[in-house]
C-alpha atoms as a PDB file:
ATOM      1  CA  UNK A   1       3.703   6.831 -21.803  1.00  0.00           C
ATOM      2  CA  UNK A   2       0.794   4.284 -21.410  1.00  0.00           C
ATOM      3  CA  UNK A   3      -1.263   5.742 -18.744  1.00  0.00           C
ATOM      4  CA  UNK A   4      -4.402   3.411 -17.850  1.00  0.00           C
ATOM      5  CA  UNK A   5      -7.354   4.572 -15.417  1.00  0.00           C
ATOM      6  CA  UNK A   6     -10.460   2.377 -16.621  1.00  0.00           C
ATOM      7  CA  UNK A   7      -9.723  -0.983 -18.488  1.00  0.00           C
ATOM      8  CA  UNK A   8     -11.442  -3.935 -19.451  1.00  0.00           C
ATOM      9  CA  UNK A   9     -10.354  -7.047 -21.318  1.00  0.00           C
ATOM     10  CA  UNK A  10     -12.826  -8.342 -24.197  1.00  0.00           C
ATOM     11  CA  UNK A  11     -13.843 -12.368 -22.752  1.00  0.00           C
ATOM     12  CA  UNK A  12     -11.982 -11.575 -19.673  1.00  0.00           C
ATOM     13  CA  UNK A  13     -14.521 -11.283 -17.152  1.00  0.00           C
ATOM     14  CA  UNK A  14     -14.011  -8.118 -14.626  1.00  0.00           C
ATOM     15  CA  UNK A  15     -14.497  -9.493 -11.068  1.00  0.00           C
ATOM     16  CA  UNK A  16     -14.467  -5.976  -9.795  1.00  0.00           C
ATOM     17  CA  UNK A  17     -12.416  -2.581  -9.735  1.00  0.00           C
ATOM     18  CA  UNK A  18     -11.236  -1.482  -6.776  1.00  0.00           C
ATOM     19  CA  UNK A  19      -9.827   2.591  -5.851  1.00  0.00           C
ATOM     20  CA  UNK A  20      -6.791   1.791  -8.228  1.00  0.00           C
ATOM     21  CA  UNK A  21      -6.463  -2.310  -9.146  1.00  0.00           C
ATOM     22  CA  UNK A  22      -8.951  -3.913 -11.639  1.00  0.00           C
ATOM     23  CA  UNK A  23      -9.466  -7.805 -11.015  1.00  0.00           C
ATOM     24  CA  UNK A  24     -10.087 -10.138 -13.472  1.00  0.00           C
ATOM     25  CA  UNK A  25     -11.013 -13.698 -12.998  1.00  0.00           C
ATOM     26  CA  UNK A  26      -8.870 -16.220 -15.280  1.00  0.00           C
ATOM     27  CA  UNK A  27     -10.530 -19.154 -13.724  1.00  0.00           C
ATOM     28  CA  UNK A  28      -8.418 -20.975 -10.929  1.00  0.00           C
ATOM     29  CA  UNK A  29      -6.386 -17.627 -10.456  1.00  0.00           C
ATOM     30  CA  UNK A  30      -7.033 -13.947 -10.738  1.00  0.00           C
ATOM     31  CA  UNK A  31      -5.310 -11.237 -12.922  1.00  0.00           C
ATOM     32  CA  UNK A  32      -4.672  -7.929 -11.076  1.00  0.00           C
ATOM     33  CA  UNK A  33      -3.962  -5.129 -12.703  1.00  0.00           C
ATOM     34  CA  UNK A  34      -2.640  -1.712 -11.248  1.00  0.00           C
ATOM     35  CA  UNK A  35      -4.097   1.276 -13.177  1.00  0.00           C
ATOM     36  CA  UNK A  36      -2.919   4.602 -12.857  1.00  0.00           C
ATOM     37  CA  UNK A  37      -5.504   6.103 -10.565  1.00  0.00           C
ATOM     38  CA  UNK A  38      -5.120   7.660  -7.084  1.00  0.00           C
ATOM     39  CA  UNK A  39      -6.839   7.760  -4.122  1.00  0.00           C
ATOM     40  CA  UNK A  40      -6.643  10.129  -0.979  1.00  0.00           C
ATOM     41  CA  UNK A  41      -9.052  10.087   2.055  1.00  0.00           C
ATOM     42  CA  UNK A  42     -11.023   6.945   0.060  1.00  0.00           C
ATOM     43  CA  UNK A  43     -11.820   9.247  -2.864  1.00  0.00           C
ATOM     44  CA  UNK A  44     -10.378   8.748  -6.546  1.00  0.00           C
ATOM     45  CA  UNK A  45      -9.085  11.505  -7.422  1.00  0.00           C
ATOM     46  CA  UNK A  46     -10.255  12.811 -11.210  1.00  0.00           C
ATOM     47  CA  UNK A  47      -6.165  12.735 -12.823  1.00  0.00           C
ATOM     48  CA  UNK A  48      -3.679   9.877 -12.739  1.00  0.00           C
ATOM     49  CA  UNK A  49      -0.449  10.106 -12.008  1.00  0.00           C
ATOM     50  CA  UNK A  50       1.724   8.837 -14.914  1.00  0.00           C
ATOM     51  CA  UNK A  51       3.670   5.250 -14.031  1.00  0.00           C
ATOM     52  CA  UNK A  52       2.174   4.716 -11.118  1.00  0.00           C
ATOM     53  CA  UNK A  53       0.354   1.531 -11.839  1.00  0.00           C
ATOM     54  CA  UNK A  54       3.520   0.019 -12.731  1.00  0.00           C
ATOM     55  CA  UNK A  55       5.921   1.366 -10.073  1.00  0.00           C
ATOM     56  CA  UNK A  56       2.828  -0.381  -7.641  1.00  0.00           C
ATOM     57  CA  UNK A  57       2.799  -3.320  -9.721  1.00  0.00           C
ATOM     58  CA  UNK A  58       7.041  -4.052 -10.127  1.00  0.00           C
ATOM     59  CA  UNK A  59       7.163  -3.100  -6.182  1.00  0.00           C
ATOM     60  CA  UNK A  60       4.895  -5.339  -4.939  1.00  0.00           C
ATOM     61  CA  UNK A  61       6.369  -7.874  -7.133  1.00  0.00           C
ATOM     62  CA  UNK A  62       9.841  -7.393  -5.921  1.00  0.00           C
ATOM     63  CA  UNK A  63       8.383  -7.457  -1.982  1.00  0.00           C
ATOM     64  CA  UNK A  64       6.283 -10.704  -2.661  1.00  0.00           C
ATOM     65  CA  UNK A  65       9.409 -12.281  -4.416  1.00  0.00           C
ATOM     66  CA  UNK A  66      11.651 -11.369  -1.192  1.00  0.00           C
ATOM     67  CA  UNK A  67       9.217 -12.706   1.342  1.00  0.00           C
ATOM     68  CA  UNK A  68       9.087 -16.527  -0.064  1.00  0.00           C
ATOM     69  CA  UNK A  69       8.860 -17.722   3.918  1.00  0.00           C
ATOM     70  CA  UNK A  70       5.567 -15.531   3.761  1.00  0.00           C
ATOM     71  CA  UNK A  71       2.551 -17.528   2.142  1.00  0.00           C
ATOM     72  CA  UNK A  72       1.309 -14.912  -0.022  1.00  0.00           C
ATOM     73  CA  UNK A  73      -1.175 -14.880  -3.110  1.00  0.00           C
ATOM     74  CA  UNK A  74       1.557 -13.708  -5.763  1.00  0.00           C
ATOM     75  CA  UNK A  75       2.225 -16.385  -8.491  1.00  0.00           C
ATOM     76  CA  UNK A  76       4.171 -14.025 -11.035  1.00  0.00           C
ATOM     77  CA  UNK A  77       4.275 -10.335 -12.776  1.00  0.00           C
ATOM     78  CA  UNK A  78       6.229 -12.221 -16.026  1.00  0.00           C
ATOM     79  CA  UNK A  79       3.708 -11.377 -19.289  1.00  0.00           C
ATOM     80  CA  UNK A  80       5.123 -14.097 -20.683  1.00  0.00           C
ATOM     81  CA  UNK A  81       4.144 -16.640 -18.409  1.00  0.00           C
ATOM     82  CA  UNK A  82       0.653 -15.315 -18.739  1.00  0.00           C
ATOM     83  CA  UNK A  83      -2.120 -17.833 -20.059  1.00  0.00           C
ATOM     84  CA  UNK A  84      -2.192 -17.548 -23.938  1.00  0.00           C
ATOM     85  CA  UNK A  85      -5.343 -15.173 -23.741  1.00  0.00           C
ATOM     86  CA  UNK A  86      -4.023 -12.158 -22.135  1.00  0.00           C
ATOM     87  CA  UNK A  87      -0.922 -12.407 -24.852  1.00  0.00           C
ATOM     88  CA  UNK A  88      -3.393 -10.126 -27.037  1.00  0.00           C
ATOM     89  CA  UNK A  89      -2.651  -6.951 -24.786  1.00  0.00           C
ATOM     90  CA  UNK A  90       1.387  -6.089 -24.141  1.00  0.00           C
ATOM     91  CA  UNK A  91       0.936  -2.874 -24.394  1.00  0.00           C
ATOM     92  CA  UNK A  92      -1.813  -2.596 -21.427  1.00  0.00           C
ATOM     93  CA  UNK A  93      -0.810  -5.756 -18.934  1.00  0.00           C
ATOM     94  CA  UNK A  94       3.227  -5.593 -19.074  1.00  0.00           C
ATOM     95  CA  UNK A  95       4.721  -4.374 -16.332  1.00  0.00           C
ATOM     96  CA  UNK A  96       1.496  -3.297 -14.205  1.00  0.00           C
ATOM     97  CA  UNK A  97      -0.348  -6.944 -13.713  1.00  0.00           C
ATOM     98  CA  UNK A  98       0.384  -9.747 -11.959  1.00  0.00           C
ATOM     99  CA  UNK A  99      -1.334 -13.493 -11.393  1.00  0.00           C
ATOM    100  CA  UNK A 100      -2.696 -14.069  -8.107  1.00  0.00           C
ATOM    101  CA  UNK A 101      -4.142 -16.815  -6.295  1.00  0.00           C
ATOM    102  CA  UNK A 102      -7.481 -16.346  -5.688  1.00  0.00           C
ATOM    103  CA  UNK A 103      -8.172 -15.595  -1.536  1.00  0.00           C
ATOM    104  CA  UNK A 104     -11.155 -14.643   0.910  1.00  0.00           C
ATOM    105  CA  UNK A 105      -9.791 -11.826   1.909  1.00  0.00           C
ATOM    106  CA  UNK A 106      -9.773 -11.148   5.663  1.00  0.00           C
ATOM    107  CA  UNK A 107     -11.862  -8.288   7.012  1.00  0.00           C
ATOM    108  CA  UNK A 108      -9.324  -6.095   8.550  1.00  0.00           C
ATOM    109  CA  UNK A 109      -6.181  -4.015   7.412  1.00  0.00           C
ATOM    110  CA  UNK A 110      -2.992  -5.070   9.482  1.00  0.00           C
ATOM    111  CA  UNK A 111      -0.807  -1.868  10.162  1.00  0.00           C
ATOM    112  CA  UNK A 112       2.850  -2.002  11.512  1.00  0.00           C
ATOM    113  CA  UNK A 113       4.099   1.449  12.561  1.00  0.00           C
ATOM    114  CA  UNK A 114       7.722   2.031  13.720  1.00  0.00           C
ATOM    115  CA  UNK A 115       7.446   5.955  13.955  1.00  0.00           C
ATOM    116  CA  UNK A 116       4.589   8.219  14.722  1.00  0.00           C
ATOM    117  CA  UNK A 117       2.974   9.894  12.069  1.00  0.00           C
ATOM    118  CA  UNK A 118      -0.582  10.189  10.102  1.00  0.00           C
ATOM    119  CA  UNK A 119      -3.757   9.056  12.240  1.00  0.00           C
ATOM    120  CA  UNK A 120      -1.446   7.570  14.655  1.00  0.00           C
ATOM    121  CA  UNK A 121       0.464  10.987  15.448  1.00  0.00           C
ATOM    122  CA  UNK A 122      -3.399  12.538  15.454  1.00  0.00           C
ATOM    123  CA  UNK A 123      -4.844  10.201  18.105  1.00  0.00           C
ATOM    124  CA  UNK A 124      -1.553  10.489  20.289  1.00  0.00           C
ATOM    125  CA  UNK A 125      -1.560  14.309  19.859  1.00  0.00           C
ATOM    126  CA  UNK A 126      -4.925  14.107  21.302  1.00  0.00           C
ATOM    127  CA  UNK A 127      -5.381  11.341  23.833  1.00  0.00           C
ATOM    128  CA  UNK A 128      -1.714  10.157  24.468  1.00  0.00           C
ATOM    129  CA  UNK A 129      -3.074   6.796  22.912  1.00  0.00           C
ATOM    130  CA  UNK A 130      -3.045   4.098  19.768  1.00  0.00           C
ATOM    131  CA  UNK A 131      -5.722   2.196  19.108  1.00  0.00           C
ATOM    132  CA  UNK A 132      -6.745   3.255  23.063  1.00  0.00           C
ATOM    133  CA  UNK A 133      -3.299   2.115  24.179  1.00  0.00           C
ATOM    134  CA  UNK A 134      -1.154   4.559  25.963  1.00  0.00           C
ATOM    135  CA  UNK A 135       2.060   5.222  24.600  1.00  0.00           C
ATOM    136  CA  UNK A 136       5.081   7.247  26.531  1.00  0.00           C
ATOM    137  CA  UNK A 137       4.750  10.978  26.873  1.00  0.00           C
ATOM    138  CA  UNK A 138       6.717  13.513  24.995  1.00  0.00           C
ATOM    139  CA  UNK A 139       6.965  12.271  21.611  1.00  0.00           C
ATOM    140  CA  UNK A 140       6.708  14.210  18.817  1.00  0.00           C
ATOM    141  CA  UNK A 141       5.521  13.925  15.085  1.00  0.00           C
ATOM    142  CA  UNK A 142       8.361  11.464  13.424  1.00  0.00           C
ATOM    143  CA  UNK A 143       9.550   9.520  16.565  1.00  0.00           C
ATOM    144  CA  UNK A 144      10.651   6.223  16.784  1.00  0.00           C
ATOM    145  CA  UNK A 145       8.404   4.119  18.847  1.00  0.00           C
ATOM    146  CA  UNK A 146       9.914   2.191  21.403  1.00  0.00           C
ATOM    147  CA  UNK A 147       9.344  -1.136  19.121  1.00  0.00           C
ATOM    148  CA  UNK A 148       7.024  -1.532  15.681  1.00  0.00           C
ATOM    149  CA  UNK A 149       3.488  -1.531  16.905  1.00  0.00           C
ATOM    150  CA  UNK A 150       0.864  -3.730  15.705  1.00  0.00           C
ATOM    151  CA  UNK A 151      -2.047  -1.229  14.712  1.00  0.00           C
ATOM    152  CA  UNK A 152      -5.275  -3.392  13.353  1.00  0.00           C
ATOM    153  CA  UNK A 153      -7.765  -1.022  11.527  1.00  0.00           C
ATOM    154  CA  UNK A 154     -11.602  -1.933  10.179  1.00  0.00           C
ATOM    155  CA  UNK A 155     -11.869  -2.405   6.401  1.00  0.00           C
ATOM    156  CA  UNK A 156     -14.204   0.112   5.934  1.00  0.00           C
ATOM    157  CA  UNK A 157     -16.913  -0.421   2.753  1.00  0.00           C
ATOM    158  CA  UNK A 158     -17.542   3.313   3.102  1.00  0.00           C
ATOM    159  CA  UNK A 159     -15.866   6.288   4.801  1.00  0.00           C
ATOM    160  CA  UNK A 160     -12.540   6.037   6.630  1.00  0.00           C
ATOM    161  CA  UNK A 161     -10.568   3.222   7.782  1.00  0.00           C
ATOM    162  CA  UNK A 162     -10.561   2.668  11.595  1.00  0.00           C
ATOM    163  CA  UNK A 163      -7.865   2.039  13.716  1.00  0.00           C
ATOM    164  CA  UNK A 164      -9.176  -0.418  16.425  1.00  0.00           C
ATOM    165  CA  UNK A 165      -8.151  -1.978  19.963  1.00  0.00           C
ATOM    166  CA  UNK A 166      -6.630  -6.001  19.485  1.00  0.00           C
ATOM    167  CA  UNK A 167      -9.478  -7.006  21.530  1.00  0.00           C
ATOM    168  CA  UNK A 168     -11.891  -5.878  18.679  1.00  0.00           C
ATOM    169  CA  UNK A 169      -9.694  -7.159  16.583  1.00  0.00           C
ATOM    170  CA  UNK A 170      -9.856 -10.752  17.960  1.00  0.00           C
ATOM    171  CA  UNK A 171     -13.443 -10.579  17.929  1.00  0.00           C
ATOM    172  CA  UNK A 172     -13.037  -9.669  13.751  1.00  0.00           C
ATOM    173  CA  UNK A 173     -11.023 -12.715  13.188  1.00  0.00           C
ATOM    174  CA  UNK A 174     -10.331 -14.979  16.263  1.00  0.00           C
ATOM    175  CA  UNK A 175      -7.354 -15.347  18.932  1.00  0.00           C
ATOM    176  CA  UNK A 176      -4.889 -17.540  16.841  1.00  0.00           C
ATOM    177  CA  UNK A 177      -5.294 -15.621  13.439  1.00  0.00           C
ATOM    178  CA  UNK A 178      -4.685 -12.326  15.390  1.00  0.00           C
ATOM    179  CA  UNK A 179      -1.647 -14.178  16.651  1.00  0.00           C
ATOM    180  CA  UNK A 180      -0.679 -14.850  13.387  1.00  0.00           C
ATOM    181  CA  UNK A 181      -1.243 -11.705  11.743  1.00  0.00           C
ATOM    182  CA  UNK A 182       0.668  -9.861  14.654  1.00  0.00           C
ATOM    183  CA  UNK A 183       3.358 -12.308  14.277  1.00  0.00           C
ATOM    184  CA  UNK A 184       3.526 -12.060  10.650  1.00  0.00           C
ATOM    185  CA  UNK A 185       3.155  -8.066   9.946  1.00  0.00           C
ATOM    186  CA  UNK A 186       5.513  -7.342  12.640  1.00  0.00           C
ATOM    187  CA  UNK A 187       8.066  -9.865  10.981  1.00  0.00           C
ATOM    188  CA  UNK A 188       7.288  -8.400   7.735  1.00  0.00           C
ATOM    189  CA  UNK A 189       7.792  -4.913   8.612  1.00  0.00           C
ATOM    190  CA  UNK A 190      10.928  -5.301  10.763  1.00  0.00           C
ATOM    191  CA  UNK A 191      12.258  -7.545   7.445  1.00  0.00           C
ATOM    192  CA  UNK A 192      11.223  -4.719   5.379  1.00  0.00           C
ATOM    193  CA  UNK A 193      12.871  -1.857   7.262  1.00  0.00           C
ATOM    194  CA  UNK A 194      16.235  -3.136   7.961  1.00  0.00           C
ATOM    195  CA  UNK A 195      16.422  -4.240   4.105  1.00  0.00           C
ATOM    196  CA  UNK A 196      15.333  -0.264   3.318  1.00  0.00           C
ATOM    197  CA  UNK A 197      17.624   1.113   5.797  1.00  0.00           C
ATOM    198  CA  UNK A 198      20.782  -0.404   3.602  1.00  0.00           C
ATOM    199  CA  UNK A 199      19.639   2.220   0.853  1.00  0.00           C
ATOM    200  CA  UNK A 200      18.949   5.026   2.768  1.00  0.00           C
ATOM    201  CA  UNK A 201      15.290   4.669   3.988  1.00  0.00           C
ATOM    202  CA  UNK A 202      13.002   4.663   6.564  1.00  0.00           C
ATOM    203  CA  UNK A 203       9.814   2.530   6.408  1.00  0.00           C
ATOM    204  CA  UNK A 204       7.914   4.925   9.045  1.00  0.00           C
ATOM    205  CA  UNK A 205       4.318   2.359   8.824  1.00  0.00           C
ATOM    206  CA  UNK A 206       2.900   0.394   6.411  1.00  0.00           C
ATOM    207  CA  UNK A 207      -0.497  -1.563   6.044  1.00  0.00           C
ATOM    208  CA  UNK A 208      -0.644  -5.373   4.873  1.00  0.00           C
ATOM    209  CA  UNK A 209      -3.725  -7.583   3.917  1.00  0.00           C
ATOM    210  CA  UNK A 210      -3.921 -10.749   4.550  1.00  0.00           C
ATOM    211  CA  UNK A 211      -6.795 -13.542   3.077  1.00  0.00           C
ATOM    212  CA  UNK A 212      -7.214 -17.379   3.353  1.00  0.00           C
ATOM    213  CA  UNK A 213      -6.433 -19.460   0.523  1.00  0.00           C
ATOM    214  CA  UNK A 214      -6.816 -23.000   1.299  1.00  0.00           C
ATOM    215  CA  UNK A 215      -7.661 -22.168   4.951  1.00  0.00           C
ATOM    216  CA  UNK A 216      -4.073 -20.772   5.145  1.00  0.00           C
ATOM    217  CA  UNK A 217      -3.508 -17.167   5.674  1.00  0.00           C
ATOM    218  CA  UNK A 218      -1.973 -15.383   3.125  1.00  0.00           C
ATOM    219  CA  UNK A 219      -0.195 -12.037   2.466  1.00  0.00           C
ATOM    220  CA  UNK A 220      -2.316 -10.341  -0.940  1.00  0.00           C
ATOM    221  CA  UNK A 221      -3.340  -7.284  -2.222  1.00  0.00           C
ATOM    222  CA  UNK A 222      -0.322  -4.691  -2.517  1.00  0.00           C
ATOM    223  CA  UNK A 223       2.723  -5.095  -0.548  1.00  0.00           C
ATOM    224  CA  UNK A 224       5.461  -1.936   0.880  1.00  0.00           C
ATOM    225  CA  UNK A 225       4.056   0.363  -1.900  1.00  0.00           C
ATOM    226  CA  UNK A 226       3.970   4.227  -1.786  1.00  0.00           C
ATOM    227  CA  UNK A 227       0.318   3.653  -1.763  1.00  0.00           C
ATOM    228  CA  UNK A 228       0.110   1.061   1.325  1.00  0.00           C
ATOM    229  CA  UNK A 229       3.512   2.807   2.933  1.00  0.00           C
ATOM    230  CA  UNK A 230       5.244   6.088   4.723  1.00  0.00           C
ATOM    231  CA  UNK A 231       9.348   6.193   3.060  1.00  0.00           C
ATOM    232  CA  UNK A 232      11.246   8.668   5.003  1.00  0.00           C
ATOM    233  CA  UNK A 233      14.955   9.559   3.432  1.00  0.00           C
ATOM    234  CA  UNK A 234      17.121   8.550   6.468  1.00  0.00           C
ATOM    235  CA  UNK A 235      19.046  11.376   5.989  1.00  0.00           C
ATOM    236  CA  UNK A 236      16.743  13.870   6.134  1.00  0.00           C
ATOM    237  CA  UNK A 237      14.707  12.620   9.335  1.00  0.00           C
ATOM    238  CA  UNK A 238      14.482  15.266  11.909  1.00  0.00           C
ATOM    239  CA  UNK A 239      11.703  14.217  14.499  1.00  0.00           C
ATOM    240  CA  UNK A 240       9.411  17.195  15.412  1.00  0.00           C
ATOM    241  CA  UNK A 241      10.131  18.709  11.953  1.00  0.00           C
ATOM    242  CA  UNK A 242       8.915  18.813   8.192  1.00  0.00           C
ATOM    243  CA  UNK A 243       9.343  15.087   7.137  1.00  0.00           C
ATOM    244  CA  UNK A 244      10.289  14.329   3.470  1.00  0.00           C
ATOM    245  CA  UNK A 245       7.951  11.720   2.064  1.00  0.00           C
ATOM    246  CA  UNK A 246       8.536   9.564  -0.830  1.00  0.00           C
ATOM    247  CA  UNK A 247       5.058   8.205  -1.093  1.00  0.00           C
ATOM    248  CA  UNK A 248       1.187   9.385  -1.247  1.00  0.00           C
ATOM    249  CA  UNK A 249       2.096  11.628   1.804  1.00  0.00           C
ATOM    250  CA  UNK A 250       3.144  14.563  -0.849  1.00  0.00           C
ATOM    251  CA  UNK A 251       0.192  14.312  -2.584  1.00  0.00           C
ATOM    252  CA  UNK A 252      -2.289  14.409   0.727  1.00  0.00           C
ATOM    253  CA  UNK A 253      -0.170  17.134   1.946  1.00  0.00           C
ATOM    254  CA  UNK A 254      -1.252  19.182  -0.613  1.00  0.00           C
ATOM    255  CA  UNK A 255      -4.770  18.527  -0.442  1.00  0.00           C
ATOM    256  CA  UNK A 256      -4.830  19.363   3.204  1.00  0.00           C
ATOM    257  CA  UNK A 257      -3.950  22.943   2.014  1.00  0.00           C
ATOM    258  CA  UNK A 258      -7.275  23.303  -0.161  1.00  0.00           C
ATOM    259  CA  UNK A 259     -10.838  24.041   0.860  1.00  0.00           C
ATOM    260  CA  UNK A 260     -12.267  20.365   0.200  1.00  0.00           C
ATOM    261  CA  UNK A 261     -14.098  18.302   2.950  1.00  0.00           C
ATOM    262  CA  UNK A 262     -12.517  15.193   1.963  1.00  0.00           C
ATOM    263  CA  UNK A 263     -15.688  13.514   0.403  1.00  0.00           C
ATOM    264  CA  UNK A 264     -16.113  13.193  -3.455  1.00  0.00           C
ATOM    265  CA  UNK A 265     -16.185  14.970  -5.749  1.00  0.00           C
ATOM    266  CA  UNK A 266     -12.160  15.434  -5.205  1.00  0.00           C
ATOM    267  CA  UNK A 267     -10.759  18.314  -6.427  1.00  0.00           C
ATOM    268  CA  UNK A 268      -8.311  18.400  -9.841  1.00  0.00           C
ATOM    269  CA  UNK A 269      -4.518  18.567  -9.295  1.00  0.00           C
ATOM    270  CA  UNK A 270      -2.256  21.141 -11.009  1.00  0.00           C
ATOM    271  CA  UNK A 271       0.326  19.463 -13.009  1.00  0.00           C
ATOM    272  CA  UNK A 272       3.077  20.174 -11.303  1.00  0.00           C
ATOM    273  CA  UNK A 273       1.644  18.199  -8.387  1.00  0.00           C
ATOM    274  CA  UNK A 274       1.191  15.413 -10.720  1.00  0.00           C
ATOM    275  CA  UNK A 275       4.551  15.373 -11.611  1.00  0.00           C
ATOM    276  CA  UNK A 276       6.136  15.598  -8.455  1.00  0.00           C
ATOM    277  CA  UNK A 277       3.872  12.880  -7.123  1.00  0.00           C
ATOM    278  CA  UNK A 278       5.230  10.674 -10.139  1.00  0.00           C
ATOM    279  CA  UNK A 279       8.850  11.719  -9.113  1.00  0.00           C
ATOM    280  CA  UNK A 280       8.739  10.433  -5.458  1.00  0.00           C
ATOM    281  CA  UNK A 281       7.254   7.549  -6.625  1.00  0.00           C
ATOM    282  CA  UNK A 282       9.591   6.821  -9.299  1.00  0.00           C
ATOM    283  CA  UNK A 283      12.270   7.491  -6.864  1.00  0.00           C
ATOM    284  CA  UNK A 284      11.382   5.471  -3.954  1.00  0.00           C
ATOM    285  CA  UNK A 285      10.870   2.135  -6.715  1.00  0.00           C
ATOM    286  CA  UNK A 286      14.844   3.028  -7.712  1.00  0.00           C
ATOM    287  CA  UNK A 287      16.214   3.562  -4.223  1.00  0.00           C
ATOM    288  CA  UNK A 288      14.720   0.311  -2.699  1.00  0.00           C
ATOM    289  CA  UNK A 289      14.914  -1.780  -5.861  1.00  0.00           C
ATOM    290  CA  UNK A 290      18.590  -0.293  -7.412  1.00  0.00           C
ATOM    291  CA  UNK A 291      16.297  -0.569 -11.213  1.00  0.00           C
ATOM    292  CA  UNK A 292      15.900   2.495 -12.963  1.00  0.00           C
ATOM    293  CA  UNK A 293      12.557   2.998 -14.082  1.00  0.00           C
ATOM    294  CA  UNK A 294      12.246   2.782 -17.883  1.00  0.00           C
ATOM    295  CA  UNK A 295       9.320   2.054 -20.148  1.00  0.00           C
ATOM    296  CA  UNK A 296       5.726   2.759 -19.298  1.00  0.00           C
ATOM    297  CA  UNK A 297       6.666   3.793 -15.993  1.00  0.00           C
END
């Protein structure tokens, strides 16, 4: 198996690497490329997880390709309708890279949550609230909310991510693009869930980013990954209870058990925590796709 963490691409210039995508700028479009890293609590964590960048990549891919009503930045994840250039490297770009449109991205994260759980399930335990909005009394960790609620959170360049009230929000980015970003992530989401529900899934929340290209806003980065994305098994959803995560969930789970104060460096994983963080994610990309996963991943 072909497991990337740092890459670079001899006359391809690097625009920049994020936590786990490198960007690469091919002129009029950008070449993103999903490595194998991990983050948790904004730290990269020191070991891959094998097939990762590619289940990311081929996920996002299939989302993008389902959503053609949604403008979005994705032109194709095909290597062989890649520019002549990046034919030199198979073995590193098939399968994990795509070609984007180049975007300004927009300076918040746009998070659609249909059932209570991570900082959402924190803030409600404490103050009843999200984002400062009060929600009904007596839920527990794993309900349904009474509809998908729009949850806007800061970008943050350093520390945590922020969930914030809309009216902050409209001050980030203006009434009728908050409109439009409520509008579209709640469409998305709802789109999202009842296509996951036909195989057995729940989409609990998931986080979309959205740029201008053009002036038009645009769905880019990653799109209903493990990474971006809580996927419950349906039929193992007991509100109140353990939940069963086929995502990142697993893996922060198990750092909340350690003594580590969530700022680098981040501890090393045992390898059976590696591999079981491959398996849900290999197993979520086969449930909502019906592909097995062959190949790199």
């Amino acid at each position: 198996m072909n497991i990337i963490t740092d890459l670079e691409l001899p006359g391809i210039p690097k625009v920049r690497s994020g936590k786990v995508r490198e960007l690469f700028d091919l002129g009029d479009r950008l070449l993103m490329v999903a490595t194998d890293r991990v983050s948790a609590y904004d730290c990269i964590l020191p070991d891959p997880i094998p097939g990762k960048g590619e289940i990311l990549n081929r996920l996002s891919a299939f989302w993008f390709q389902r959503f053609p009503h949604v403008p979005s930045h994705f032109l194709t994840a095909d290597l062989d309708e890649f520019p002549e250039e990046l034919q030199a490297y198979p073995e590193t770009l098939r399968g994990r890279s795509m070609l984007v449109r180049k975007a300004e991205p927009l300076p918040v994260e746009c998070v659609v949550r249909g059932y209570l759980a991570g900082s959402a399930w924190r803030e409600y335990r404490e103050r009843g609230t999200l984002a400062g909005d009060p929600l009904p009394p007596g839920l527990e960790l794993g309900s349904p909310l009474p509809t998908p609620l729009f949850s806007p959170a800061t970008k943050a360049q350093s520390g945590h991510d922020e969930n914030i009230p809309w009216k902050r929000f409209v001050e980030l980015v203006g009434t009728e693009a908050a409109d439009k970003l409520h509008d579209l992530s709640v469409g998305l989401y709802s789109d999202a869930n009842s296509y996951a529900a036909l195989h057995g899934i729940i989409i609990a929340d998931t986080k979309f980013e959205f740029g201008l290209i053009d002036g038009e806003i645009a769905l880019i980065d990653e799109c209903l990954t493990p990474d971006s994305s809580r996927f419950w098994p349906a039929d193992e959803h007991r509100p109140g209870s353990r939940l069963i995560s086929l995502d990142k969930q697993f893996l922060r789970d198990y750092l909340d058990t350690l003594d580590w104060d969530k700022t680098p460096p981040a501890p090393q994983l045992p390898p059976e925590i590696i591999e079981k963080t491959a398996a849900r994610y290999r197993e979520i990309f086969e449930l909502l796709t019906g592909t097995r996963v062959t190949g790199n991943a």
